[in-house]
Protein backbone atom coordinates (compact mmCIF):
# COMPACT_ATOMS: atom_id res chain seq x y z
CA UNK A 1 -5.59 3.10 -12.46
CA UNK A 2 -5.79 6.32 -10.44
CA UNK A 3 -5.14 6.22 -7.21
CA UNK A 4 -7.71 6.54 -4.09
CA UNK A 5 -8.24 9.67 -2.00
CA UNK A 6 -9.43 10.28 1.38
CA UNK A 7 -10.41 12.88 3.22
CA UNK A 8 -8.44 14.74 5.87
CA UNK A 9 -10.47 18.30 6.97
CA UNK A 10 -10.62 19.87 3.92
CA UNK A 11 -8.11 18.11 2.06
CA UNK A 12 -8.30 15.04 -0.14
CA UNK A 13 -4.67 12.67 0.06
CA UNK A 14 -3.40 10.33 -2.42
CA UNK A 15 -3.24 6.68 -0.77
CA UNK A 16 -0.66 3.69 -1.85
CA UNK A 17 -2.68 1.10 -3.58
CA UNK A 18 -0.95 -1.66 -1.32
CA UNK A 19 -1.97 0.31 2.01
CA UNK A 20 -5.59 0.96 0.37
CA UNK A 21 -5.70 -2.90 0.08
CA UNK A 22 -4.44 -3.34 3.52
CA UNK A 23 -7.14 -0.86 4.76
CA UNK A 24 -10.25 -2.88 2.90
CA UNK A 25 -9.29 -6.26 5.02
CA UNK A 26 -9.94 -4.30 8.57
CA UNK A 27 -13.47 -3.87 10.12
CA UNK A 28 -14.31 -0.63 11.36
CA UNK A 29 -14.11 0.44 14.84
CA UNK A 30 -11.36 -2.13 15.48
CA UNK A 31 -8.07 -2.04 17.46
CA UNK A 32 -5.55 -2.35 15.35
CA UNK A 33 -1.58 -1.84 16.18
CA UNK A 34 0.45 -1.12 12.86
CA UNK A 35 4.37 -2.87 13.52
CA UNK A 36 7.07 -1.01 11.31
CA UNK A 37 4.29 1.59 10.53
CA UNK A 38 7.14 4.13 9.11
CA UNK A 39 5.75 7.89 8.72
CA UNK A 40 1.92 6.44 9.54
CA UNK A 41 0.49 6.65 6.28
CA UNK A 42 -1.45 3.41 7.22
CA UNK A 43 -2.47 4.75 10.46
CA UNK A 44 -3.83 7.76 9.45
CA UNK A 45 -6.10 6.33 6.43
CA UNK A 46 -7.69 3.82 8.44
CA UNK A 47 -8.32 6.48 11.21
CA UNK A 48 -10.01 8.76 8.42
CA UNK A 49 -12.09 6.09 6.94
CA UNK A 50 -12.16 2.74 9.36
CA UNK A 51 -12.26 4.90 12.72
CA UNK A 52 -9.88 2.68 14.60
CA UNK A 53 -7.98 2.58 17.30
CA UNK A 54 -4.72 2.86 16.05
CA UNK A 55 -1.73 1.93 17.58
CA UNK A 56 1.52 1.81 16.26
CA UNK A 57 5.78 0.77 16.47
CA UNK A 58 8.46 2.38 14.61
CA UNK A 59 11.94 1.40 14.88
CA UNK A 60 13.12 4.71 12.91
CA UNK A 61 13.10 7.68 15.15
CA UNK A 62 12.00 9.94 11.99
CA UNK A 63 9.30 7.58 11.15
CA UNK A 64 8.29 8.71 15.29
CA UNK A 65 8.33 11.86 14.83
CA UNK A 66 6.61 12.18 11.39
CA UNK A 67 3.51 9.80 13.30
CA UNK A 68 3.64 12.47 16.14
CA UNK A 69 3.51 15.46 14.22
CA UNK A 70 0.38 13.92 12.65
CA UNK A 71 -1.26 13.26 15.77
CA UNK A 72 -0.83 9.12 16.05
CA UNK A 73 -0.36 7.28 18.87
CA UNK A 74 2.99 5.85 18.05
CA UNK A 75 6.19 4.60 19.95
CA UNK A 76 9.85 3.57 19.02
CA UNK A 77 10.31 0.10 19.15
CA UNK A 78 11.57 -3.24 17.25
CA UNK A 79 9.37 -5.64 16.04
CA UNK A 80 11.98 -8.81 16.75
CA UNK A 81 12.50 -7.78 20.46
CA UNK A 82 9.05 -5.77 21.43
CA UNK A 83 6.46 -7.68 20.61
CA UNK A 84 6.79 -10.12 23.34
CA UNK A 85 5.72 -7.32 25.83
CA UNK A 86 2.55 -7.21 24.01
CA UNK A 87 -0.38 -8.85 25.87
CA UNK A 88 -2.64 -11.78 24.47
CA UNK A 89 -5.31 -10.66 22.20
CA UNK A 90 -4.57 -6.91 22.92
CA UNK A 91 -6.16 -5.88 19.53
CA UNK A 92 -8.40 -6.70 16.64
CA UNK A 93 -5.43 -6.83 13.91
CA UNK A 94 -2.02 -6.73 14.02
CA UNK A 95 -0.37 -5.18 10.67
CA UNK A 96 2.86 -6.12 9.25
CA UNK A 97 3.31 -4.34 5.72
CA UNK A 98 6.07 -3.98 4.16
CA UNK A 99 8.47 -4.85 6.31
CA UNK A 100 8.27 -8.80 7.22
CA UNK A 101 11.65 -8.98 4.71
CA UNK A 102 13.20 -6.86 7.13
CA UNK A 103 13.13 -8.64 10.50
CA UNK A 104 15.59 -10.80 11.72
CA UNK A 105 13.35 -13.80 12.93
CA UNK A 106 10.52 -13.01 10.38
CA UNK A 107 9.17 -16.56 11.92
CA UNK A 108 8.86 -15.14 15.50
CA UNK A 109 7.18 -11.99 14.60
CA UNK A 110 4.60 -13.58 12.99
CA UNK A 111 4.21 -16.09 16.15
CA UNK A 112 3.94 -12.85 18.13
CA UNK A 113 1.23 -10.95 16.02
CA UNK A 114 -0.97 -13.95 15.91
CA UNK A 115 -0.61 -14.10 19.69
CA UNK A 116 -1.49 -10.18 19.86
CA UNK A 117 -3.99 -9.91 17.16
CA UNK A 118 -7.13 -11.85 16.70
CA UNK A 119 -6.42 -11.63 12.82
CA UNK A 120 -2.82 -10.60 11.50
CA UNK A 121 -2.19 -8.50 7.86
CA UNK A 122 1.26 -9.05 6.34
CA UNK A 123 2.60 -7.56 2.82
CA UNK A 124 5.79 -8.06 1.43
CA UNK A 125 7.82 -8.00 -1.73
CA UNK A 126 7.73 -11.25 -4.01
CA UNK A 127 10.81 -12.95 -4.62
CA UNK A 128 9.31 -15.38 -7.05
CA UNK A 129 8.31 -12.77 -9.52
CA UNK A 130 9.04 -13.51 -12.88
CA UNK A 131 11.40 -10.43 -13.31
CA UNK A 132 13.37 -11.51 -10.38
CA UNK A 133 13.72 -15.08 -11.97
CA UNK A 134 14.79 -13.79 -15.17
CA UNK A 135 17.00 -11.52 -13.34
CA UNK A 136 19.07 -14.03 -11.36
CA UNK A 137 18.77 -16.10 -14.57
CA UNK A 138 20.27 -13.91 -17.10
CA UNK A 139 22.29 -11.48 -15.46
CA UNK A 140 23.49 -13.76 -12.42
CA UNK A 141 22.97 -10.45 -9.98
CA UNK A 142 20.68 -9.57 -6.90
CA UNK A 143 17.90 -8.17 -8.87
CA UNK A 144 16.64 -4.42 -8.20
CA UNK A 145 12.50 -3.97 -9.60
CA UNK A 146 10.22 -1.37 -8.47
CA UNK A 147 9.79 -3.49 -5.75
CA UNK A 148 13.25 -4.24 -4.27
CA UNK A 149 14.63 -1.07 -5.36
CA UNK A 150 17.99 -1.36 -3.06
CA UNK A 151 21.29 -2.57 -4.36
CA UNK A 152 22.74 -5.94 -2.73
CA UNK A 153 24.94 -3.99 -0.43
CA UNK A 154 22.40 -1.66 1.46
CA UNK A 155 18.98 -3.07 1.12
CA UNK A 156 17.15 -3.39 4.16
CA UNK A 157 15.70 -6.65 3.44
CA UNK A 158 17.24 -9.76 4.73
CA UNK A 159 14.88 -12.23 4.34
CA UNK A 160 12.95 -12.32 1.45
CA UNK A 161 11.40 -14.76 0.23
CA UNK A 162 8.61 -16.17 -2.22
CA UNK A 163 4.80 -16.54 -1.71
CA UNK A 164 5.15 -19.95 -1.69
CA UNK A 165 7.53 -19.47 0.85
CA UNK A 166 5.42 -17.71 3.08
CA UNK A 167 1.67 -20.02 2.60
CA UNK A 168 4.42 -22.51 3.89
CA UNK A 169 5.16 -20.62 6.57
CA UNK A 170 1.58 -20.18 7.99
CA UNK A 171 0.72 -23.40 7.33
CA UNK A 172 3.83 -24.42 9.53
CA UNK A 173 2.57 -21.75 12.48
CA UNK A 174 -1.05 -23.67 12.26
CA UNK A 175 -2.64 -20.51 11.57
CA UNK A 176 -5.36 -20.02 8.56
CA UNK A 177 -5.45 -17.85 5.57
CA UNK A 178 -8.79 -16.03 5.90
CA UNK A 179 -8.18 -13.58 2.45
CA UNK A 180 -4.92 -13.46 0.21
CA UNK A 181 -4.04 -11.30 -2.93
CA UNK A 182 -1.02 -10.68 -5.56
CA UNK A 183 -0.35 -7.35 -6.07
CA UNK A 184 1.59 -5.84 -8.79
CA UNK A 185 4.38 -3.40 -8.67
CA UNK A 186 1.74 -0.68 -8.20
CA UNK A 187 0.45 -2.15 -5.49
CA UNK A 188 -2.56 -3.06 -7.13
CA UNK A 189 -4.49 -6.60 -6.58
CA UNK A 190 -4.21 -8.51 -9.39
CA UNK A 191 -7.66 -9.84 -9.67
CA UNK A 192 -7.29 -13.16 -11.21
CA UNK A 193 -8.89 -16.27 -9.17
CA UNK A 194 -5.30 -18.75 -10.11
CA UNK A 195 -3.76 -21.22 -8.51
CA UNK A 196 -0.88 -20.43 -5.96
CA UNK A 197 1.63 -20.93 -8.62
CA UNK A 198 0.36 -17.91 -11.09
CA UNK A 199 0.61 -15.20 -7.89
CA UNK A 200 4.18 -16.51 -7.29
CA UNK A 201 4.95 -16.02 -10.72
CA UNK A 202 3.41 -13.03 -11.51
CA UNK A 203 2.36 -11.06 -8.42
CA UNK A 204 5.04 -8.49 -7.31
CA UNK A 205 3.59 -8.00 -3.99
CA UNK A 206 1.34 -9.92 -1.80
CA UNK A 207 -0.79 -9.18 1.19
CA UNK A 208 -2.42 -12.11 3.66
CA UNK A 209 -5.34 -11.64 6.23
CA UNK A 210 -4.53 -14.30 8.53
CA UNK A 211 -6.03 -15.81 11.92
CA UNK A 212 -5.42 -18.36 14.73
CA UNK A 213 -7.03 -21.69 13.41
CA UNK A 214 -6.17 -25.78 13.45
CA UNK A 215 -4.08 -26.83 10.69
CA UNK A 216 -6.81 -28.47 9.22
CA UNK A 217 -8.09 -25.23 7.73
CA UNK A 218 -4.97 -24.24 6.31
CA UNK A 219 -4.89 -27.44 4.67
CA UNK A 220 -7.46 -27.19 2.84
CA UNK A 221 -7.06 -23.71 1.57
CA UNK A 222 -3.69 -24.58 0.45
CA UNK A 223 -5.44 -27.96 -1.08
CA UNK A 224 -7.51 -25.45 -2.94
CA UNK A 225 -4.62 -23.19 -4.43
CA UNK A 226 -2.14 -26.27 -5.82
C-alpha cells in the first residue's frame, strides 16, 4: 500500500498510515487538542486537510520545539498531571495516539479526555497480537515487533495492554465506542468486519473514536463484537 500525501505549499509529505486513520475520524473545522503529540506530525496533517484548531501537549522538550519550528500551537506538559487544568468540553476531540501505554494512570487520562473532549481518539500498540503470544510462548522473553520495538529495559511503555483490555476499560468509564479499527504493523486498518476476538489476535495496532454515553450503549456494541 503506498502511503498518503498531503499538501504543504508546494510540497507533497508522506503521512503514517495510523495518523492518516486518526485524521479520517475528525470533522473538519473542529477543535481538537493532540496529548503526547511528539514532533506534530498529527497536528500539522489535520491543519492541512481538516482545518482545525489544533492544540497540542508534549512532555519532550524536542518534540516542543520541533511543533514550534513548524508553526503549531503547542506547550510542554504531562498528560497524567495536566489534564486536570483543562476545562469541561474545551474542544471537539481530544487525541491520544500512541502513547496511552506510556502514562502512568492510563485510566485517569482517559477520564480526563472524555471530560475535555466531546469525542476522544486513542491508538496504541496490541499486546494480544499473535506474534506477541507466540513470543512470550516460545521464547519466554518481553517480545520486541515493529510495534514495540524497545527492549524490556528501556521501553517507554508501562502499561500495555490488549484490545480486549481496553473495550473493558471504556465500558468500565461508561463511555461508548462510536468507530473502532485493528491496524496492522503498518498502521494500516485491517478491514475485516470480525468479532472482537480476531482484532485482538491479529490487529497490531488499534485506534477507538470514543464519546460520553450511558453504559447501555457500550453494552450493546460490545454485545455485538463477542
Amino acid at each position: 500500500m503506498n502511503a498518503p500525501t498531503f499538501s504543504q505549499g508546494e510540497q507533497k509529505r508522506p503521512v503514517r498510515l495510523d495518523l492518516a486513520a486518526v485524521a479520517a475520524m475528525v470533522a473538519p473545522g473542529s477543535r481538537v487538542l493532540d496529548v503526547g503529540c511528539g514532533d506534530g506530525a498529527l497536528l500539522q496533517l489535520l491543519a492541512a486537510t481538516k482545518q482545525v484548531d489544533g492544540r497540542g501537549v508534549e512532555l519532550s522538550q524536542r518534540g516542543v520545539n520541533d511543533c514550534v519550528a513548524k508553526g503549531l500551537s503547542v506547550i510542554q506538559g504531562d498528560a497524567d498531571t495536566d489534564l486536570r487544568d483543562y476545562p469541561t468540553d474545551g474542544f471537539d476531540y481530544v487525541i491520544l495516539s500512541q502513547t496511552l501505554q506510556a502514562t502512568h494512570h492510563p485510566r485517569q487520562v482517559l477520564v480526563d479526555m472524555l471530560r475535555i473532549g466531546r469525542r476522544a481518539i486513542v491508538s496504541f500498540p496490541n499486546f494480544g497480537h499473535w506474534k506477541v503470544r507466540l513470543s512470550l510462548l516460545a521464547k519466554g522473553r518481553m517480545p520486541q515487533t515493529t510495534t514495540l520495538a524497545h527492549a524490556w529495559y528501556d521501553t517507554p511503555n508501562i502499561h500495555l495492554c490488549t484490545i480486549r483490555d481496553f473495550v473493558d476499560l471504556v465500558e468500565a468509564l461508561g463511555a461508548h465506542i462510536e468507530r473502532g479499527a485493528a491496524l496492522d504493523h503498518d498502521g494500516a486498518p485491517i478491514r475485516v468486519n470480525a468479532p472482537w476476538w480476531v482484532w485482538n489476535l491479529f490487529g497490531a495496532q488499534a485506534i477507538f473514536l470514543l464519546e460520553r454515553d450511558p453504559p447501555k450503549k457500550i453494552s450493546s456494541f460490545a454485545a455485538k463484537n463477542t
